[in-house]
C-alpha atoms as a PDB file:
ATOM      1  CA  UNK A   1      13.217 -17.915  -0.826  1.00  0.00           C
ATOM      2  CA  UNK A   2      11.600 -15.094  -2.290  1.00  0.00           C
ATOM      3  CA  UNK A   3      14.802 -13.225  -2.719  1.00  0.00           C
ATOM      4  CA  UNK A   4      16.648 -16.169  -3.934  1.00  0.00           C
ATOM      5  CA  UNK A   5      14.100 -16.781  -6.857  1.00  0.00           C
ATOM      6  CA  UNK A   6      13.918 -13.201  -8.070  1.00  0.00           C
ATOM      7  CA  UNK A   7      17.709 -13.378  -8.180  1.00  0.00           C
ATOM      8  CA  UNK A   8      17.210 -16.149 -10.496  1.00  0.00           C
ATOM      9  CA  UNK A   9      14.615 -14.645 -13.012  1.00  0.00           C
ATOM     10  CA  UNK A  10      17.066 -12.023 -12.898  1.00  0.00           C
ATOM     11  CA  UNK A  11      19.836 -13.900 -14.369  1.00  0.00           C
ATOM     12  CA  UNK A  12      18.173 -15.444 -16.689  1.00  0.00           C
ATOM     13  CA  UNK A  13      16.991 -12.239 -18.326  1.00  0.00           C
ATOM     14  CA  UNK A  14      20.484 -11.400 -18.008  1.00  0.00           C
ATOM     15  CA  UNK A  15      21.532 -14.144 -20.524  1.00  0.00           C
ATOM     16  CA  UNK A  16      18.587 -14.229 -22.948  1.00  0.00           C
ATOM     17  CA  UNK A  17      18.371 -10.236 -23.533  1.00  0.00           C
ATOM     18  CA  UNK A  18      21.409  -7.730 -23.823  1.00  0.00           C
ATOM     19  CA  UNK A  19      19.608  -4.746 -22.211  1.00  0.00           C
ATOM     20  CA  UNK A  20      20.144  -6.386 -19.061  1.00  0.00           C
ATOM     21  CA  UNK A  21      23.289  -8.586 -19.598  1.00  0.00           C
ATOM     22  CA  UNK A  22      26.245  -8.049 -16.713  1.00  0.00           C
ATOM     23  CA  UNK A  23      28.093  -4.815 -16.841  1.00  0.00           C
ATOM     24  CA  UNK A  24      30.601  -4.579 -13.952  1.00  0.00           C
ATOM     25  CA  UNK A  25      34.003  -2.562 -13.330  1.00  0.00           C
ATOM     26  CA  UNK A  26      36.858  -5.016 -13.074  1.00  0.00           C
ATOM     27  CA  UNK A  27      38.301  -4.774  -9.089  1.00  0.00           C
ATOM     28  CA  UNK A  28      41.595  -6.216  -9.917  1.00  0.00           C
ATOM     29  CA  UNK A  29      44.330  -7.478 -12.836  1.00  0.00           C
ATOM     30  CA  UNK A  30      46.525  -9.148 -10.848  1.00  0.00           C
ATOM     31  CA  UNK A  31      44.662 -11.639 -10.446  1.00  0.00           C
ATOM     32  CA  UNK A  32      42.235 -10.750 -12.389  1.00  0.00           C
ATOM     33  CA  UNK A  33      38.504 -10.351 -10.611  1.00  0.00           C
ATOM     34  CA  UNK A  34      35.353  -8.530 -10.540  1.00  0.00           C
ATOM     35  CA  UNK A  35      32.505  -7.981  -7.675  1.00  0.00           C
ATOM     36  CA  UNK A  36      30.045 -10.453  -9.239  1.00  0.00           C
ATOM     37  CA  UNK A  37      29.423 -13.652  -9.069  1.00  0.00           C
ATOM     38  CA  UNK A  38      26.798 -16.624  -8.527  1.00  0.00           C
ATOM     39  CA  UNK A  39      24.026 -13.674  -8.187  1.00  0.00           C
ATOM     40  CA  UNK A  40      24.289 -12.732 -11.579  1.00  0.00           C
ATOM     41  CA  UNK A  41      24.155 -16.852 -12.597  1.00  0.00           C
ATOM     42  CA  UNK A  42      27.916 -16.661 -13.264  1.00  0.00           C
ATOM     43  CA  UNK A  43      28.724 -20.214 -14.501  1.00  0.00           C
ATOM     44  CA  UNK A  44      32.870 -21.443 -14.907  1.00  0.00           C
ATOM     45  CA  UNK A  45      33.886 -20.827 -18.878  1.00  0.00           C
ATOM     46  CA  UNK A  46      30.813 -17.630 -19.318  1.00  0.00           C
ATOM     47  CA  UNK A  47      32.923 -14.889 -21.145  1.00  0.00           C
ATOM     48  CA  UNK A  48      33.062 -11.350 -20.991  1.00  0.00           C
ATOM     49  CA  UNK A  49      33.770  -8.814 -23.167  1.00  0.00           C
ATOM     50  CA  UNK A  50      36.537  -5.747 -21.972  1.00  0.00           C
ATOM     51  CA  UNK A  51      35.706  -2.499 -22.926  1.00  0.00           C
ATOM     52  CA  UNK A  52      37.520   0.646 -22.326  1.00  0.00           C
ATOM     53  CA  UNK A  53      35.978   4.093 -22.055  1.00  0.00           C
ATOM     54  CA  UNK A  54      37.341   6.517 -24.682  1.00  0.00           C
ATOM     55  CA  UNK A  55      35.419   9.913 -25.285  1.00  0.00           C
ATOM     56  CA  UNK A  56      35.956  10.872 -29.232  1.00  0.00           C
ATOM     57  CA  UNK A  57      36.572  14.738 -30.754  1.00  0.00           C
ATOM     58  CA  UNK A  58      32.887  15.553 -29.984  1.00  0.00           C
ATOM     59  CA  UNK A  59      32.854  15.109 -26.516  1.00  0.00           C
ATOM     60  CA  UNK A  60      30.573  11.871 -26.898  1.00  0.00           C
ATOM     61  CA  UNK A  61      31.570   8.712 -24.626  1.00  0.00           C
ATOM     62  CA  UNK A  62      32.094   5.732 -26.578  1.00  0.00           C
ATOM     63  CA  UNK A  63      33.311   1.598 -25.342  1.00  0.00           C
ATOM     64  CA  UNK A  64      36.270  -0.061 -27.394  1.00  0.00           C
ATOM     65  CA  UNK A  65      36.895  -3.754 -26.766  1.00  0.00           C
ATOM     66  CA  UNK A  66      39.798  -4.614 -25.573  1.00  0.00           C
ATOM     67  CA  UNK A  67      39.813  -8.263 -25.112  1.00  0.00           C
ATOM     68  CA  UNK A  68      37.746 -11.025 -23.703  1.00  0.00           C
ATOM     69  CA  UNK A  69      38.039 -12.772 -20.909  1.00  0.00           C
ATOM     70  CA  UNK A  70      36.568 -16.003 -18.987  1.00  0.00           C
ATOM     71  CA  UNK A  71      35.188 -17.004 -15.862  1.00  0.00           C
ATOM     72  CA  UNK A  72      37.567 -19.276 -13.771  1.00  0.00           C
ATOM     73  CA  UNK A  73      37.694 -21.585 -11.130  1.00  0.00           C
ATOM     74  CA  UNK A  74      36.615 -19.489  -8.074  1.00  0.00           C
ATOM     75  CA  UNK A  75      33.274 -17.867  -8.034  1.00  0.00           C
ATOM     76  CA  UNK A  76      31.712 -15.364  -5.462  1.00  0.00           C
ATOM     77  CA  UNK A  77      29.029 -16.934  -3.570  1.00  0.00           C
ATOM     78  CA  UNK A  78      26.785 -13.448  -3.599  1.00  0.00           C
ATOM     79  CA  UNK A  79      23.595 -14.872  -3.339  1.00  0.00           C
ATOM     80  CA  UNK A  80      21.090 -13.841  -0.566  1.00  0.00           C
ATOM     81  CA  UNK A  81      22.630 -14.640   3.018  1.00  0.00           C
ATOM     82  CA  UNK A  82      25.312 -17.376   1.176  1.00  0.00           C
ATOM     83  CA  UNK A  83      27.646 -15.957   4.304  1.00  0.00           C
ATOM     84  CA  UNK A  84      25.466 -17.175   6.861  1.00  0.00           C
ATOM     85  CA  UNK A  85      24.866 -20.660   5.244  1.00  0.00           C
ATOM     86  CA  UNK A  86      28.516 -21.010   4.669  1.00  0.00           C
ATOM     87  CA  UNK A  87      29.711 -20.118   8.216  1.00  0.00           C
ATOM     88  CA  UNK A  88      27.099 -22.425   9.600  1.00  0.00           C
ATOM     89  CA  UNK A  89      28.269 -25.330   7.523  1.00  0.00           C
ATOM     90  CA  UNK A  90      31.599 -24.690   8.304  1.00  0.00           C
ATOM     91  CA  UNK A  91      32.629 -25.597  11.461  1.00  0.00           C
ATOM     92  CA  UNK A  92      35.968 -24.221  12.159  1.00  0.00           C
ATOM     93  CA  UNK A  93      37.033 -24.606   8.447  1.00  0.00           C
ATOM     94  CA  UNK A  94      39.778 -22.517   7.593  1.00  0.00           C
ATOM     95  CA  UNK A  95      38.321 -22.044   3.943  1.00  0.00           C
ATOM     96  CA  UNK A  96      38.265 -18.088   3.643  1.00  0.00           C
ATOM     97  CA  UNK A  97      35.149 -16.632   2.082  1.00  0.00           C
ATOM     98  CA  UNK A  98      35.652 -15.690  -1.218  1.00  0.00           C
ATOM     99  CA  UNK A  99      34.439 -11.599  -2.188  1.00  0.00           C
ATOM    100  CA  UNK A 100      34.822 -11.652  -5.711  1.00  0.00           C
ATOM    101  CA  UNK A 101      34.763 -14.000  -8.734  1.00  0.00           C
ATOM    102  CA  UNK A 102      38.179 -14.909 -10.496  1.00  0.00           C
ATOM    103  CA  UNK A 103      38.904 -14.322 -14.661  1.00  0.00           C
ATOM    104  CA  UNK A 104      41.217 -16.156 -17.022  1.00  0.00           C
ATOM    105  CA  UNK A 105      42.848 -14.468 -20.313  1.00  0.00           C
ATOM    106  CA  UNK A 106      44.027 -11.110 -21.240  1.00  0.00           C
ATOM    107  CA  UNK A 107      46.592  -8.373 -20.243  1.00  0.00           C
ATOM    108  CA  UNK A 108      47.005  -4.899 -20.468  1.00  0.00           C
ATOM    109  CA  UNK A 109      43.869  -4.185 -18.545  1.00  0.00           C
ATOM    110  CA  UNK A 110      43.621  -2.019 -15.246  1.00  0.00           C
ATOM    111  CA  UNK A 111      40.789  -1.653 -13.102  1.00  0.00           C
ATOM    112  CA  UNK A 112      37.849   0.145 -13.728  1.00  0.00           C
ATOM    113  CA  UNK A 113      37.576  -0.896 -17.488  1.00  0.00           C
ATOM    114  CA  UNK A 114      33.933  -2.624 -17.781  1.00  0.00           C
ATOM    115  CA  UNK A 115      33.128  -6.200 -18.476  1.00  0.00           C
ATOM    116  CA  UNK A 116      30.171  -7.225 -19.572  1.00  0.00           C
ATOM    117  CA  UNK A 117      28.917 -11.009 -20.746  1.00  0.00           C
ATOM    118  CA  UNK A 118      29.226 -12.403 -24.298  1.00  0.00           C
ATOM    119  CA  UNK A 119      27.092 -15.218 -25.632  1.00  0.00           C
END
């Protein structure tokens, strides 16, 4: 429980303040997904931001957007032992476990560019 609450205070900070909004490599473009999920207080419709890592004449690292994208139907279920609590409730379901949280909109993007959250 104590686990599951920090988790939450965590995500919360993550919406309200930008120093510690989501920042995560995309895993996938076809279909489109990233390694976060209900952890980070993912909700269907949030939108992220794309942003691709150019490094300018001075040798300086710098983020471009690319696009924005939004949060779709299937979410990752990362929280704090959300495997064991959906195995137990599942009695020889054939459901597969999800591992990563699905994203609407965009093209032209390849993994590794970051996302991270938009208001």
């Amino acid at each position: 429980a104590t686990i599951k609450a920090a988790d939450a205070v965590i995500a919360k900070l993550q919406k309200a303040h930008d120093v510690f909004k989501t920042k995560t490599p995309l895993y996938t473009v076809d279909p489109l997904t990233a390694k976060i999920g209900l952890k980070e207080g993912l909700e269907k419709g949030d939108k992220f931001e794309v942003l691709e890592q150019t490094i300018n004449d001075e040798g300086t690292t710098k983020y471009v957007r690319k696009g924005v994208v939004r949060v779709g139907d299937q979410i990752w279920d990362n929280r704090y032992m959300a495997g064991e609590e959906q195995q137990a409730d599942s009695t020889n379901s054939a459901k597969p476990l999800i591992d990563r949280t699905l994203f609407k909109g965009g093209e032209r993007f390849y993994p590794g560019m970051l996302i991270r959250q938009i208001k």
